[in-house]
N, C-alpha and C. Protein backbone atom coordinates (compact mmCIF):
# COMPACT_ATOMS: atom_id res chain seq x y z
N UNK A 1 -24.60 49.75 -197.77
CA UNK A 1 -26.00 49.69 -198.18
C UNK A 1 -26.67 51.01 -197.82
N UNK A 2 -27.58 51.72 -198.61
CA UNK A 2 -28.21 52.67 -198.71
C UNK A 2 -29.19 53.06 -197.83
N UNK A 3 -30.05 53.29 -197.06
CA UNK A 3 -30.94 53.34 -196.13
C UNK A 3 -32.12 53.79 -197.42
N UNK A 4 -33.21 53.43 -197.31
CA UNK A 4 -34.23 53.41 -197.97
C UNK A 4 -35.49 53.57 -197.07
N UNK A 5 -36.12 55.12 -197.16
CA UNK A 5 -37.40 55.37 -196.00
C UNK A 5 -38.56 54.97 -196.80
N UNK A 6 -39.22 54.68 -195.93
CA UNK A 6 -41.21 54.92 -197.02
C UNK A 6 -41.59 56.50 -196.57
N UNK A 7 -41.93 56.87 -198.07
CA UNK A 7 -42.63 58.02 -197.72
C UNK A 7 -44.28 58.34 -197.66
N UNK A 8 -44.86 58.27 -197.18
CA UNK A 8 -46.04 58.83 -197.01
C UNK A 8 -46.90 60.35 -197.69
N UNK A 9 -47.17 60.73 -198.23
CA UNK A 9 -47.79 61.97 -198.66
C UNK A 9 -49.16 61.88 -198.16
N UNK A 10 -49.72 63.20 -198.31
CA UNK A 10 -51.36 63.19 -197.39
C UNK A 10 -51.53 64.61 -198.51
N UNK A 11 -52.43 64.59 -198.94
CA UNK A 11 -53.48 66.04 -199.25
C UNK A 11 -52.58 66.28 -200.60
N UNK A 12 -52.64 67.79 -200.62
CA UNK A 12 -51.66 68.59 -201.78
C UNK A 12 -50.62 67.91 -201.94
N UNK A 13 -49.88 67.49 -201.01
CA UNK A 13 -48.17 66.58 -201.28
C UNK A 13 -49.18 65.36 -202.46
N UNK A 14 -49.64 64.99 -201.84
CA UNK A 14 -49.81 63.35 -202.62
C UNK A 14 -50.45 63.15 -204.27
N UNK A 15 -51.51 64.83 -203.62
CA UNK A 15 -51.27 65.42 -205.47
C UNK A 15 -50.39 65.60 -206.48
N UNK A 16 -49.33 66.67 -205.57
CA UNK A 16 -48.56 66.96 -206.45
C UNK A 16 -47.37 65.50 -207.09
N UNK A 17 -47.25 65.31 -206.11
CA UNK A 17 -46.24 63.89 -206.37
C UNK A 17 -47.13 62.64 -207.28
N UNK A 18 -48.16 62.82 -207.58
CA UNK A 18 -49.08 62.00 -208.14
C UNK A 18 -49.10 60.42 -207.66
N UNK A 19 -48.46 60.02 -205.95
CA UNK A 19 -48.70 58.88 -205.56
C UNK A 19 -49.17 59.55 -203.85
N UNK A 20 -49.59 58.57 -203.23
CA UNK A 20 -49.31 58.32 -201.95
C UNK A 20 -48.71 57.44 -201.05
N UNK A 21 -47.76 56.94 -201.37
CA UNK A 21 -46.62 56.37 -201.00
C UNK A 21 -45.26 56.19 -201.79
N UNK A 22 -44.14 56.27 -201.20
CA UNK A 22 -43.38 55.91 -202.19
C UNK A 22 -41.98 55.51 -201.49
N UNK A 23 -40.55 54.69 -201.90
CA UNK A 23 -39.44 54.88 -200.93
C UNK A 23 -38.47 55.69 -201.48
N UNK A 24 -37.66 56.40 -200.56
CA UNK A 24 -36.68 56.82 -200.83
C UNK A 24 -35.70 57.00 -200.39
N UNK A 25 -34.21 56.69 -200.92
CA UNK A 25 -33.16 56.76 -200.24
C UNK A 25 -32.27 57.88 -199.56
N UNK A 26 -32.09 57.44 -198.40
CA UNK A 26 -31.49 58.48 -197.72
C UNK A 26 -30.98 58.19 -196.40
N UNK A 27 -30.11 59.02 -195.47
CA UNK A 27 -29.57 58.64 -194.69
C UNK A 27 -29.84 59.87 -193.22
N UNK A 28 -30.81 60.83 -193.98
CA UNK A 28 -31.00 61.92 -193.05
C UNK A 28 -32.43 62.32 -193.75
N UNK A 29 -32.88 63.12 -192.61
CA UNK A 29 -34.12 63.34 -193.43
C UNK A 29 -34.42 64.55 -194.59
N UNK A 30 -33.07 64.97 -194.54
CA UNK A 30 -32.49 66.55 -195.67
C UNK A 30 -32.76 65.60 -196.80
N UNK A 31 -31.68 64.45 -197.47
CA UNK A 31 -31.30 63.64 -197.88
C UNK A 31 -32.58 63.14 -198.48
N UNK A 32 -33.57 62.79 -197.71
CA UNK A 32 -34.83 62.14 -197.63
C UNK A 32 -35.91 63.08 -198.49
N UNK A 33 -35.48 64.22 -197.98
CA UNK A 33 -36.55 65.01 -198.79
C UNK A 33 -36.13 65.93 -199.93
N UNK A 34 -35.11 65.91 -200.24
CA UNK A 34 -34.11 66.10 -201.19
C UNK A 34 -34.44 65.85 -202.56
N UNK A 35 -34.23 64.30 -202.28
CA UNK A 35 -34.62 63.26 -203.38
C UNK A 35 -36.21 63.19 -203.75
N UNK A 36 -36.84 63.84 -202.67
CA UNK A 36 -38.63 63.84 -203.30
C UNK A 36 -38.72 64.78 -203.90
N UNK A 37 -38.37 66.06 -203.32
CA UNK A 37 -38.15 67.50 -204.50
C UNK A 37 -37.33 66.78 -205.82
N UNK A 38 -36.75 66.41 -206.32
CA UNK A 38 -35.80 65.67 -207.17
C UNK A 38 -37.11 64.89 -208.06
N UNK A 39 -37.78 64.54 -207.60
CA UNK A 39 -38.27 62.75 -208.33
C UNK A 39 -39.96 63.87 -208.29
N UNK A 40 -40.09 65.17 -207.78
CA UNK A 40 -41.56 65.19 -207.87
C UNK A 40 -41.98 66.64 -208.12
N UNK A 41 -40.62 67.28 -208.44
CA UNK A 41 -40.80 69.00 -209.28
C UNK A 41 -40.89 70.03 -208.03
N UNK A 42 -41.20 70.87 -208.60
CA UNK A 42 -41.58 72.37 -208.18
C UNK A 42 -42.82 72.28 -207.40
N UNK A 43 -44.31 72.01 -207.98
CA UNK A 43 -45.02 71.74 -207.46
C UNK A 43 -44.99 71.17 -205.87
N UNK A 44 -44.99 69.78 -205.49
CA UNK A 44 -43.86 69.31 -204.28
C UNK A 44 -43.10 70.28 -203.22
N UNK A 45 -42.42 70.93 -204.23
CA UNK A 45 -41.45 71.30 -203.00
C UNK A 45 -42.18 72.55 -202.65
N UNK A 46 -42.87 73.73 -203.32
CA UNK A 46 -43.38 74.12 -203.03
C UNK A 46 -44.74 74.03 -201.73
N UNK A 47 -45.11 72.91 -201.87
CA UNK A 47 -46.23 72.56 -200.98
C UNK A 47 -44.90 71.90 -199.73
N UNK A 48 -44.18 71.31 -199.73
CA UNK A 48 -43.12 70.91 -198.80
C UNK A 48 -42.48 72.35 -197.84
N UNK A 49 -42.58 73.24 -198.54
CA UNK A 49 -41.85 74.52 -197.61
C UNK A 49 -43.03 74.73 -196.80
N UNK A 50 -44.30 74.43 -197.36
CA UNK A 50 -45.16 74.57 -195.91
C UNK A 50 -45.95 73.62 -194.97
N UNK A 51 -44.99 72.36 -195.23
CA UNK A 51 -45.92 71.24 -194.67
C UNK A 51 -44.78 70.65 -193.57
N UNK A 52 -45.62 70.21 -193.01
CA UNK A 52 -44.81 69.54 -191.63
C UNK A 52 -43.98 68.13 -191.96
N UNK A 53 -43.00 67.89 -191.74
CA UNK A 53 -42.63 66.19 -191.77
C UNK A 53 -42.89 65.68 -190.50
N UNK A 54 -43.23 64.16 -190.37
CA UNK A 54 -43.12 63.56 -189.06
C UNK A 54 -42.20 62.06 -189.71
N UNK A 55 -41.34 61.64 -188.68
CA UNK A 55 -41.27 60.59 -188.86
C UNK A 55 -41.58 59.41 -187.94
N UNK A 56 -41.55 58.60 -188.50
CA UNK A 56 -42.46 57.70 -187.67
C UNK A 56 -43.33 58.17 -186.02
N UNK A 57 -44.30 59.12 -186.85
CA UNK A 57 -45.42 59.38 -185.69
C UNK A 57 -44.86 61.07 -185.23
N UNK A 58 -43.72 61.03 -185.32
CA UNK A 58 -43.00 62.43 -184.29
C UNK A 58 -42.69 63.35 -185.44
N UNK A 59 -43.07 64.59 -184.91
CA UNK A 59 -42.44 65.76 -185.53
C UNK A 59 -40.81 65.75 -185.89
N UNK A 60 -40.05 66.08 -186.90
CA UNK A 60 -38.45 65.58 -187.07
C UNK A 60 -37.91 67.13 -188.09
N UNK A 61 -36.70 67.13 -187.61
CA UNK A 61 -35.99 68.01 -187.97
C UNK A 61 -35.11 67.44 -189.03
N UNK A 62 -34.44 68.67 -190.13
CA UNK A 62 -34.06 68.05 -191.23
C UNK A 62 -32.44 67.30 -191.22
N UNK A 63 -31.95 67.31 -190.11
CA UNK A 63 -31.00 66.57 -189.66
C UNK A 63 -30.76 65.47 -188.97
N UNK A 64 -32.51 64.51 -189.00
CA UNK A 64 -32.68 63.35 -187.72
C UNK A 64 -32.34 62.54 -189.04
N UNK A 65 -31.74 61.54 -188.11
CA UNK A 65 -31.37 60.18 -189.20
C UNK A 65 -32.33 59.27 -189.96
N UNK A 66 -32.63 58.67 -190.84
CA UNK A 66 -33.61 58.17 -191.29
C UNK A 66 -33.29 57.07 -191.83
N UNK A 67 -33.91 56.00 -191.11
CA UNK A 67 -33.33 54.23 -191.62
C UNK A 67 -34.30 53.68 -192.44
N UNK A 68 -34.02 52.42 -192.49
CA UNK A 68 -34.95 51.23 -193.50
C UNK A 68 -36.24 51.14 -193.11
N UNK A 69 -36.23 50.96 -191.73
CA UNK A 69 -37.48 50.85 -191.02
C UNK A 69 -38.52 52.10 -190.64
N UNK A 70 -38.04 53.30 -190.95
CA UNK A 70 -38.39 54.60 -190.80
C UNK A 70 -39.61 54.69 -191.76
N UNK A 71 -40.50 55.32 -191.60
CA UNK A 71 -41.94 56.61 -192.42
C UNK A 71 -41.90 57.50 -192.06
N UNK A 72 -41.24 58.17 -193.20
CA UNK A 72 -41.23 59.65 -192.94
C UNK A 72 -42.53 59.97 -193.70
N UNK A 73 -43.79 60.92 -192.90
CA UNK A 73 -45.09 61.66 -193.62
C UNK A 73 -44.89 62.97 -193.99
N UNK A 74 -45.66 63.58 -194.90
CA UNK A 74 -45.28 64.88 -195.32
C UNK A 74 -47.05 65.43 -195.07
N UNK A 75 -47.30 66.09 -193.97
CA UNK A 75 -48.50 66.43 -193.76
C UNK A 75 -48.69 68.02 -194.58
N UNK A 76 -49.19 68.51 -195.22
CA UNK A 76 -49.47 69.87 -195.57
C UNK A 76 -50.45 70.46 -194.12
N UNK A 77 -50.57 71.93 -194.83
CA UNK A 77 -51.51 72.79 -193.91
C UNK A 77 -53.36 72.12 -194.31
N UNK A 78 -53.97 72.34 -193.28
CA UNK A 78 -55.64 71.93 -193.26
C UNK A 78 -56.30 72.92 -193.28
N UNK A 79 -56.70 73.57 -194.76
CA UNK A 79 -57.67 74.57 -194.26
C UNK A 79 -59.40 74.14 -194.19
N UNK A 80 -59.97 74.96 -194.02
CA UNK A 80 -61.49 74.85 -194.14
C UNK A 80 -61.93 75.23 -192.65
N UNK A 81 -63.51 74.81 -192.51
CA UNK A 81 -64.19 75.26 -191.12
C UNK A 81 -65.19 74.69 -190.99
C-alpha cells in the first residue's frame, strides 16, 4: 500500500496549484513533492525552490519519510512591512 500525505499550500503555492489542500502519494518527502511539481506545473515548482516545507509542524528535509498520517505544508517567503 502506497503512503498517501495531505498537502497543505499557504500563499503563492496555493495559487499556483489552484487548491489549498490536496493528497499525495509518497513515501519520502522528495517523492512527496515530486508528484506536486508533476500534478501543478512550473509555476509551483518555481515558488517551491523558495518555500520552506514543514511536516507535521517541523521543518523536514527532502529525505524524511512521509506516512498516511503525515501534513506536509509548503510555506512560501512573507514579504511586506
Amino acid at each position: 500500500m502506497t503512503d498517501v500525505a495531505q498537502l497543505v499550500l499557504l500563499g503563492p503555492a496555493r495559487e499556483a496549484a489552484g487548491t489549498k489542500s490536496d493528497t499525495v502519494e509518497g513515501g519520502t518527502l522528495d517523492i512527496v513533492l515530486d508528484a506536486a511539481v508533476e500534478r501543478y506545473g512550473d509555476e509551483f515548482k518555481t515558488i517551491l525552490a523558495v518555500s520552506q516545507v514543514w511536516v507535521n509542524g517541523e521543518p523536514a528535509e527532502v529525505n524524511d519519510p512521509v506516512g498516511a498520517n503525515d501534513v506536509v505544508t509548503v510555506l512560501p517567503p512573507v514579504s511586506g512591512g
